[in-house]
C-alpha atoms as a PDB file:
ATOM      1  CA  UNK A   1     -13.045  16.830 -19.814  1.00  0.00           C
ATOM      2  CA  UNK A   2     -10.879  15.477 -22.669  1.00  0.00           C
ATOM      3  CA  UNK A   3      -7.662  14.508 -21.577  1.00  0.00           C
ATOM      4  CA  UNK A   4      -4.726  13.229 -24.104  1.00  0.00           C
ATOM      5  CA  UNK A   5      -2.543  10.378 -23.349  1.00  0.00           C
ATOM      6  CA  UNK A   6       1.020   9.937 -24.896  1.00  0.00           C
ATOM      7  CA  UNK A   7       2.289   6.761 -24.853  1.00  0.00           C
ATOM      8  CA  UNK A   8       6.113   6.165 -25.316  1.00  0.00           C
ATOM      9  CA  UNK A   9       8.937   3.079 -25.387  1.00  0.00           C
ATOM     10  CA  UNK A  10      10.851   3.949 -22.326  1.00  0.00           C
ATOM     11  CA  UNK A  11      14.638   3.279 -22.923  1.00  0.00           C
ATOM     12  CA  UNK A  12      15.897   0.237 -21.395  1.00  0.00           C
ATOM     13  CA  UNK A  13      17.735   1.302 -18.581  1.00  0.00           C
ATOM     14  CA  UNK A  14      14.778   3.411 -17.277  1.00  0.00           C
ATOM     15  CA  UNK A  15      12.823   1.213 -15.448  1.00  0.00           C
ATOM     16  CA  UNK A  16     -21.090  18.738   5.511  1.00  0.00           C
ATOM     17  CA  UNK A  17     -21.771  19.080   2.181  1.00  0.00           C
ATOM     18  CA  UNK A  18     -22.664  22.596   0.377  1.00  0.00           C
ATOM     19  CA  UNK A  19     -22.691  21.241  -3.273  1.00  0.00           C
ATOM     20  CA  UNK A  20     -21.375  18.052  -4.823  1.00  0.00           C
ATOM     21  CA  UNK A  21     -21.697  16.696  -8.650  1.00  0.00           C
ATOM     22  CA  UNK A  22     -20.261  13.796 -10.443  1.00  0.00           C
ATOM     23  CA  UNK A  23     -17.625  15.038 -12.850  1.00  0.00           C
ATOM     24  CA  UNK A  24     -13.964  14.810 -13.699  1.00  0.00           C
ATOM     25  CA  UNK A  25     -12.138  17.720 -12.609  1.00  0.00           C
ATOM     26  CA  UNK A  26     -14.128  20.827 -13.746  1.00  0.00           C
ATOM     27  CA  UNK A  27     -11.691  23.583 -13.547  1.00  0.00           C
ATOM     28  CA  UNK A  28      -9.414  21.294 -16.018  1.00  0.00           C
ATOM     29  CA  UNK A  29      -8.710  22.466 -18.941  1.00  0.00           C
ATOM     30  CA  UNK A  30      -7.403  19.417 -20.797  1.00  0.00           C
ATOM     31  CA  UNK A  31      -3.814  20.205 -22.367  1.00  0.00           C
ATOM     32  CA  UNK A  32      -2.440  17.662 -25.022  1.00  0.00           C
ATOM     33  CA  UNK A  33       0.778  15.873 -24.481  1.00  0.00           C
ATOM     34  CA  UNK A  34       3.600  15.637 -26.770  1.00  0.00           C
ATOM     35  CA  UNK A  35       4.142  12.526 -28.339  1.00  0.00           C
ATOM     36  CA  UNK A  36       2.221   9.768 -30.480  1.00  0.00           C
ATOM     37  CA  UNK A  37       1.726   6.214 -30.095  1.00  0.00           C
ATOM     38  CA  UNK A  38       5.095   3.623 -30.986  1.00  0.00           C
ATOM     39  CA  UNK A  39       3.945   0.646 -30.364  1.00  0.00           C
ATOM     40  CA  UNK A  40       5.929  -0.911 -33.532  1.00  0.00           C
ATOM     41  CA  UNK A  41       9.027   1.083 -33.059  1.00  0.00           C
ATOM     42  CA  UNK A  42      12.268  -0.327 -30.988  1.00  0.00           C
ATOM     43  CA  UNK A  43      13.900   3.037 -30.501  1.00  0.00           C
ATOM     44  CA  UNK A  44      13.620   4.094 -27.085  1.00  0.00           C
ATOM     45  CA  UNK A  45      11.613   7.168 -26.304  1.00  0.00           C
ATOM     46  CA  UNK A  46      11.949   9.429 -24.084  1.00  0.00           C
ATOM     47  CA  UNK A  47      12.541   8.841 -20.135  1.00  0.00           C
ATOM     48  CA  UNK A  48      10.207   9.806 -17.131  1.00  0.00           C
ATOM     49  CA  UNK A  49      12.301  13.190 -16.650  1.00  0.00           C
ATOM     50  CA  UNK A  50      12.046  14.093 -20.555  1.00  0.00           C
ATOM     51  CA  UNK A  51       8.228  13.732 -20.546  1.00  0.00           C
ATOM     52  CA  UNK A  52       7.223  15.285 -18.010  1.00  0.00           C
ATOM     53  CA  UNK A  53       9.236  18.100 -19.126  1.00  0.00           C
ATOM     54  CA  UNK A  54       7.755  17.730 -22.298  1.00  0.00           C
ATOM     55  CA  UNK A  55       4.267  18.230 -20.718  1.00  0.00           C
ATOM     56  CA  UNK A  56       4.744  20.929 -18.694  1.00  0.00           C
ATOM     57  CA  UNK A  57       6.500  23.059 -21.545  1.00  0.00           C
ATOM     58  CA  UNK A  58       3.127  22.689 -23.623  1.00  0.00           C
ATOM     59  CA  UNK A  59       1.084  23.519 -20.874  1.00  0.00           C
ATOM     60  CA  UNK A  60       2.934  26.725 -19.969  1.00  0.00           C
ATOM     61  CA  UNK A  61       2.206  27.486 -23.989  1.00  0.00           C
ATOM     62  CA  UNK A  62      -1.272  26.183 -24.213  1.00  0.00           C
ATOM     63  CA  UNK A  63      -2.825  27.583 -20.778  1.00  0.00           C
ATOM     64  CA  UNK A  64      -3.180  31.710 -22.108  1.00  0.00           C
ATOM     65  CA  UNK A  65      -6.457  32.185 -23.037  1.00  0.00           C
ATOM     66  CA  UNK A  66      -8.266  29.032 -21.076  1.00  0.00           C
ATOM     67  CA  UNK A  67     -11.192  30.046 -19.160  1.00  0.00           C
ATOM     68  CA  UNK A  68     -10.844  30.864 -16.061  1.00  0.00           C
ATOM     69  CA  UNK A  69      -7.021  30.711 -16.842  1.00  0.00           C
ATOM     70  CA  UNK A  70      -5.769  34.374 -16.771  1.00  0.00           C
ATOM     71  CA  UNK A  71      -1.698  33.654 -16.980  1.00  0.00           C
ATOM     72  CA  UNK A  72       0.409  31.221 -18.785  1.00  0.00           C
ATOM     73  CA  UNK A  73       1.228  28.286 -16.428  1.00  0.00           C
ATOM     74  CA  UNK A  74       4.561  27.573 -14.994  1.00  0.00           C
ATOM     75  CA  UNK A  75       6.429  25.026 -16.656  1.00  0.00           C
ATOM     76  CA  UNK A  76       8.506  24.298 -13.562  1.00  0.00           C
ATOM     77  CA  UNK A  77       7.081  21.067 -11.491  1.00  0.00           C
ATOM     78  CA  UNK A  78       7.045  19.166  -8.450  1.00  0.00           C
ATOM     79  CA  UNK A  79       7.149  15.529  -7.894  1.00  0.00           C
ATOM     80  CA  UNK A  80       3.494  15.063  -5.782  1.00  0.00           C
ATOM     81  CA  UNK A  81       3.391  11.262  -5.101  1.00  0.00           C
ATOM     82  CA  UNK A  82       4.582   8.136  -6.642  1.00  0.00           C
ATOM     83  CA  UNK A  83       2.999   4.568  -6.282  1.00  0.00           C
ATOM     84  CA  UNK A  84       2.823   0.959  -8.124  1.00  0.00           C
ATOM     85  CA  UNK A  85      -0.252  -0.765  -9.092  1.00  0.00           C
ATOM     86  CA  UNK A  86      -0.772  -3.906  -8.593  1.00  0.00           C
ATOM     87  CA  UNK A  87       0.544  -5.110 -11.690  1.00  0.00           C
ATOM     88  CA  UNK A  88       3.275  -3.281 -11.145  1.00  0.00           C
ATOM     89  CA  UNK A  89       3.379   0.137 -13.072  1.00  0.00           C
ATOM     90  CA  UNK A  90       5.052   3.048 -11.704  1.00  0.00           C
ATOM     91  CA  UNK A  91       2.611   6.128 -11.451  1.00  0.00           C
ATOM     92  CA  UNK A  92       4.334   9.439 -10.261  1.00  0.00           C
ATOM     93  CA  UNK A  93       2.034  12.514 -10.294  1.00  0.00           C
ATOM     94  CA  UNK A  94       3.760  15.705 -11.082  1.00  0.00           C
ATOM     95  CA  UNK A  95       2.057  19.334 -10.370  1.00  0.00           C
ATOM     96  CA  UNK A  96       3.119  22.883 -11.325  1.00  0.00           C
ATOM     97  CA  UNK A  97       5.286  24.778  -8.850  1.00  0.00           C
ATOM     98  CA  UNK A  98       3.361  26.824  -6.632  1.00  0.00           C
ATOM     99  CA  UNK A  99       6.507  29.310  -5.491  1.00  0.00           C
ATOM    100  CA  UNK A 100       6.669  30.142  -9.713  1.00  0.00           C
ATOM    101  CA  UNK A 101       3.356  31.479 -10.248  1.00  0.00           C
ATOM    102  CA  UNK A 102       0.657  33.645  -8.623  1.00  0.00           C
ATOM    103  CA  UNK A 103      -3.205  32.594  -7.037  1.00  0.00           C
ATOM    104  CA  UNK A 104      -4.765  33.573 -10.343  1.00  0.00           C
ATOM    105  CA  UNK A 105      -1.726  31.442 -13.270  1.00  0.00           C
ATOM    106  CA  UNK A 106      -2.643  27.811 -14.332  1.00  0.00           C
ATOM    107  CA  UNK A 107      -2.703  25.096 -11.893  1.00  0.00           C
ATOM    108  CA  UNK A 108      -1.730  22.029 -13.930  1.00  0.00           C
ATOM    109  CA  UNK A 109      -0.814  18.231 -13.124  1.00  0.00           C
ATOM    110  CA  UNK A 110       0.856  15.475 -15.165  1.00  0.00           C
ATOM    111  CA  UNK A 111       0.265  11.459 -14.324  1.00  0.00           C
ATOM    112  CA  UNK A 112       3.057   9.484 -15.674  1.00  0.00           C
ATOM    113  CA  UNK A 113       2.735   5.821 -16.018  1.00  0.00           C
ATOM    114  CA  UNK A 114       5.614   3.275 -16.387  1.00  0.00           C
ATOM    115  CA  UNK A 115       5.300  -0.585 -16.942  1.00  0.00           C
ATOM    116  CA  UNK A 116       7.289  -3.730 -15.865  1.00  0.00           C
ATOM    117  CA  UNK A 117       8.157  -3.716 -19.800  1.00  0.00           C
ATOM    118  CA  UNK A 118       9.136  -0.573 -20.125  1.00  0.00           C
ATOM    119  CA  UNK A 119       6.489   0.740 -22.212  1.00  0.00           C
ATOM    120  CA  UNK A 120       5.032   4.435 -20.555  1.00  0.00           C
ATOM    121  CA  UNK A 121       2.060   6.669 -20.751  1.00  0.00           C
ATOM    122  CA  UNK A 122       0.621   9.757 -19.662  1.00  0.00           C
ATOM    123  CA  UNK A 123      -1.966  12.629 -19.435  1.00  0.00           C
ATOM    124  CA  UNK A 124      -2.618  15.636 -17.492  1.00  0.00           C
ATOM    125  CA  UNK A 125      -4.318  19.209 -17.586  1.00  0.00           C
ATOM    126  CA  UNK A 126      -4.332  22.716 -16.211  1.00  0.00           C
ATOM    127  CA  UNK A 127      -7.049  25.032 -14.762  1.00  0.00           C
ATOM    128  CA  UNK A 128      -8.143  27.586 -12.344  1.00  0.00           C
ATOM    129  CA  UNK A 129      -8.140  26.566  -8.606  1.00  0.00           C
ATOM    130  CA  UNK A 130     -11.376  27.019  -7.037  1.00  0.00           C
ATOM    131  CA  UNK A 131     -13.096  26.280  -3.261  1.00  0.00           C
ATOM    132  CA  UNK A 132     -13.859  22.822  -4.154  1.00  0.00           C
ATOM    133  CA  UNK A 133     -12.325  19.580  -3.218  1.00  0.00           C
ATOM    134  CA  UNK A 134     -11.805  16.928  -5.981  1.00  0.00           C
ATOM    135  CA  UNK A 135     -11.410  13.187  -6.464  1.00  0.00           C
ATOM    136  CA  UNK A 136     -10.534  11.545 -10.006  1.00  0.00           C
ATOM    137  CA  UNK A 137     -10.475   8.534 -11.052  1.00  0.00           C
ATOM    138  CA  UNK A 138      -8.606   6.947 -13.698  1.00  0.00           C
ATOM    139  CA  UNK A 139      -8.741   3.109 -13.680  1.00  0.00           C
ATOM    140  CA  UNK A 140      -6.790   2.126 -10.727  1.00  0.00           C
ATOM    141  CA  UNK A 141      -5.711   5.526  -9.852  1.00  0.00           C
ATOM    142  CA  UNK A 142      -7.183   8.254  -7.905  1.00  0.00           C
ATOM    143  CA  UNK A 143      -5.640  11.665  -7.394  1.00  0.00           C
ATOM    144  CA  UNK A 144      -7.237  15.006  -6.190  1.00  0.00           C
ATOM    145  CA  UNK A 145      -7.035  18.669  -5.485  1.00  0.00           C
ATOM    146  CA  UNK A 146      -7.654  20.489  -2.431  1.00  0.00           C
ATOM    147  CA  UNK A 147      -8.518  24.058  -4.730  1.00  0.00           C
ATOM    148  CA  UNK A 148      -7.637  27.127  -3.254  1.00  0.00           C
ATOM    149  CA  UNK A 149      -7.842  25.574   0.768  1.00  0.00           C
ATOM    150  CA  UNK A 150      -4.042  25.682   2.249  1.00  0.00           C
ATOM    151  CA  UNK A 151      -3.931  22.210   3.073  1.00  0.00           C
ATOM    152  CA  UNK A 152      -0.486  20.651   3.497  1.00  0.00           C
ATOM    153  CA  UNK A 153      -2.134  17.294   4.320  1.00  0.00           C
ATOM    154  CA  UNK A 154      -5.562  15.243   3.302  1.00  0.00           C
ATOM    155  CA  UNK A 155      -6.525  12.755   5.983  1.00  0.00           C
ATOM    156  CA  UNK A 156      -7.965   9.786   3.606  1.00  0.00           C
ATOM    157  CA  UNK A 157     -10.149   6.820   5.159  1.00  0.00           C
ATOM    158  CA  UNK A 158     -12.535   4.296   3.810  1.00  0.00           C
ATOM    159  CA  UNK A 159     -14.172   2.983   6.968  1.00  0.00           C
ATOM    160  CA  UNK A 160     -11.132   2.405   8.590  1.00  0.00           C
ATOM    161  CA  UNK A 161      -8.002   3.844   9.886  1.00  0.00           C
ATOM    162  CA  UNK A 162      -6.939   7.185   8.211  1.00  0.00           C
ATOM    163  CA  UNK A 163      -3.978   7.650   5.884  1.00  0.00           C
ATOM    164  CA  UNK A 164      -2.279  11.228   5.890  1.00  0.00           C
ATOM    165  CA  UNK A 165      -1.369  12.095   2.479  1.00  0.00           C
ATOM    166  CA  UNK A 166       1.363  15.400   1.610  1.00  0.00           C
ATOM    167  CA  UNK A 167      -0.374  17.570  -0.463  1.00  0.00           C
ATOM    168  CA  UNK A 168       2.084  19.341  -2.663  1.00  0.00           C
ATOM    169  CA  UNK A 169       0.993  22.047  -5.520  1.00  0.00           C
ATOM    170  CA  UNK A 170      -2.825  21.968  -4.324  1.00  0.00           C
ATOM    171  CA  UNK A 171      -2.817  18.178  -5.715  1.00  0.00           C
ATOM    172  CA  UNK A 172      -2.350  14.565  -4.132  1.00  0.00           C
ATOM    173  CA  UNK A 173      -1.585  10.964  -4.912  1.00  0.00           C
ATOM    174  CA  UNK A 174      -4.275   8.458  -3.014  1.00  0.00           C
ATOM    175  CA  UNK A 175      -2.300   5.270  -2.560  1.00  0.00           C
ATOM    176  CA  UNK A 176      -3.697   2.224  -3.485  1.00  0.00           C
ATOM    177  CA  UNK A 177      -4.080   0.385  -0.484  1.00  0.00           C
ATOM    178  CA  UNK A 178      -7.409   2.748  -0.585  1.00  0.00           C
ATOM    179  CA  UNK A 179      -8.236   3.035  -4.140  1.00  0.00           C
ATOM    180  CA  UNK A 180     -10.254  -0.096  -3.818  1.00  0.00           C
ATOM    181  CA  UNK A 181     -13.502  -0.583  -5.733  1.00  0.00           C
ATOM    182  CA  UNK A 182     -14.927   2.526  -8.289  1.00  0.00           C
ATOM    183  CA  UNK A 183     -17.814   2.512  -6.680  1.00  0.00           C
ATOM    184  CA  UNK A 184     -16.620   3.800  -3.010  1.00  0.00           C
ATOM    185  CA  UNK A 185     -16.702   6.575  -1.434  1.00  0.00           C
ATOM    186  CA  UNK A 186     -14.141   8.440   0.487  1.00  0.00           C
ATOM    187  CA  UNK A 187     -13.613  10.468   3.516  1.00  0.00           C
ATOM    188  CA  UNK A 188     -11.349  13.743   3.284  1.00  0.00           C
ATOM    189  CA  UNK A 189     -10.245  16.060   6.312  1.00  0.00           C
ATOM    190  CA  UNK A 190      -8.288  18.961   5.278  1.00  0.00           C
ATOM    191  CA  UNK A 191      -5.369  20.122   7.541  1.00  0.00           C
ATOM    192  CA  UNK A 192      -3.351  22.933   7.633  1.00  0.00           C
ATOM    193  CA  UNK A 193       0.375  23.407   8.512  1.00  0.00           C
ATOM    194  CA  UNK A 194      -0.453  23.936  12.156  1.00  0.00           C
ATOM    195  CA  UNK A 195      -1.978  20.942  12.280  1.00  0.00           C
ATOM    196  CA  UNK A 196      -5.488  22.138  12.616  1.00  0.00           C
ATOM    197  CA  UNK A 197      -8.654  20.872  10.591  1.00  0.00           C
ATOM    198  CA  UNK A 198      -9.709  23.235   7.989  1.00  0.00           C
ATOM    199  CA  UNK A 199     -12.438  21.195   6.830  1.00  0.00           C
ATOM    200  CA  UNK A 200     -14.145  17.673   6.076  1.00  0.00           C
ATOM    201  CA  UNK A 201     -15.286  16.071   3.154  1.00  0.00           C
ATOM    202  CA  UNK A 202     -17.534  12.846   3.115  1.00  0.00           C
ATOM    203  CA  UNK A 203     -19.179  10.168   1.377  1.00  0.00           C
ATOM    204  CA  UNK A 204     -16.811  11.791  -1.660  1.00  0.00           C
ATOM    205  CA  UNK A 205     -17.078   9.137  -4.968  1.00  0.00           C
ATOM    206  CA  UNK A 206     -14.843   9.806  -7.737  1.00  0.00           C
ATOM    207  CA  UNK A 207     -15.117  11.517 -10.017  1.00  0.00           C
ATOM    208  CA  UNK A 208     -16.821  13.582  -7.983  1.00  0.00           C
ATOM    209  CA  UNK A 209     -16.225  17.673  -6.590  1.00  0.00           C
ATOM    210  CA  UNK A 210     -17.753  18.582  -3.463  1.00  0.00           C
ATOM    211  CA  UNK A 211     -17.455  22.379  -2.025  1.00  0.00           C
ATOM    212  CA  UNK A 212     -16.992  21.679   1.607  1.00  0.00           C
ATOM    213  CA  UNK A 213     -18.421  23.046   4.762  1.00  0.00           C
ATOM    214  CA  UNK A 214     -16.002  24.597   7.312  1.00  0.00           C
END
């Protein structure tokens, strides 16, 4: 999957296993972002709120037509999970609304990426949801999608103890005290809003979608 980045000066004052295959998200259809490189310009561009605006708007235009896409994606969005790397760049994931579209519209997502200095990128895409659960990775940043399974929260370990993560929008935000090296793997348990296990995912690499076994 081809995914386009926009990169932007920031202004100033805005700082079992059924089936599993090594892939970046599938069901993505990548959506380009608005905006061009400026590294040698001094004018601010746009802030965090602006651009991810920006990226949702062209998705909501882009999506018609997309296979397995059957309706224009909402352009209204959810914050999903915000972190820093280590070096200290802001990532916030935003994710289409779910209460603004139906089962079968677009299912997009939008990573946002803000430096120490100010300077910003992003990407994103939008696709059909599915029964698979999903791990990217992207550099130091891993994110996934539960599909169509009504988890409100993934249960995330490594080999030790679990971290519950919100799932908001079908999409989550792992945080990087467990992104660790690219080459491990990851344990997922679904749960519901009962608090009930829906279902379990293991020995899950990014990128990497696994249709798990109830």
């Amino acid at each position: 999957m081809r995914r386009d980045r926009a990169v932007f000066r920031a202004r100033p004052a805005v700082a079992g296993m059924v089936r599993a295959r090594r892939l970046a998200v599938a069901v993505l259809v990548a959506a380009a972002l608005g905006g061009a490189g400026c590294g040698d310009r001094d004018d601010p561009g746009p802030d965090r709120q602006e651009r991810v605006e920006q990226a949702f708007e062209r998705y909501a235009d882009e999506a018609v037509g997309k296979e397995r896409v059957s309706a224009a994606a909402p352009n209204r969005h959810l914050l999903a999970g915000s972190d820093r790397l280590a070096g200290g760049t802001e990532v916030t994931l935003w994710v289409s609304d779910p209460a603004t579209g139906s089962p079968v519209d677009a299912r997009c997502y939008y990573l946002d990426l803000e430096d120490r200095g100010g300077w910003v990128s992003g990407f994103g895409g939008c696709g059909g949801a599915d029964d698979q659960v999903t791990l990217n990775r992207n550099s130091e940043i891993v994110f996934g999608t539960v599909g169509r399974w009504p988890a409100s929260t993934v249960r995330i370990s490594r080999g030790g103890p679990p971290t519950d993560v919100t799932v908001t929008g079908g999409w989550f935000l792992v945080p990087q005290s467990l992104t660790g090296e690219a080459d491990g793997s990851y344990s997922i348990v679904l749960v519901g809003a009962d608090g009930g296990t829906l279902c379990v995912v293991r020995n899950l690499t990014p990128p990497a979608s696994v249709t798990p076994v109830t």
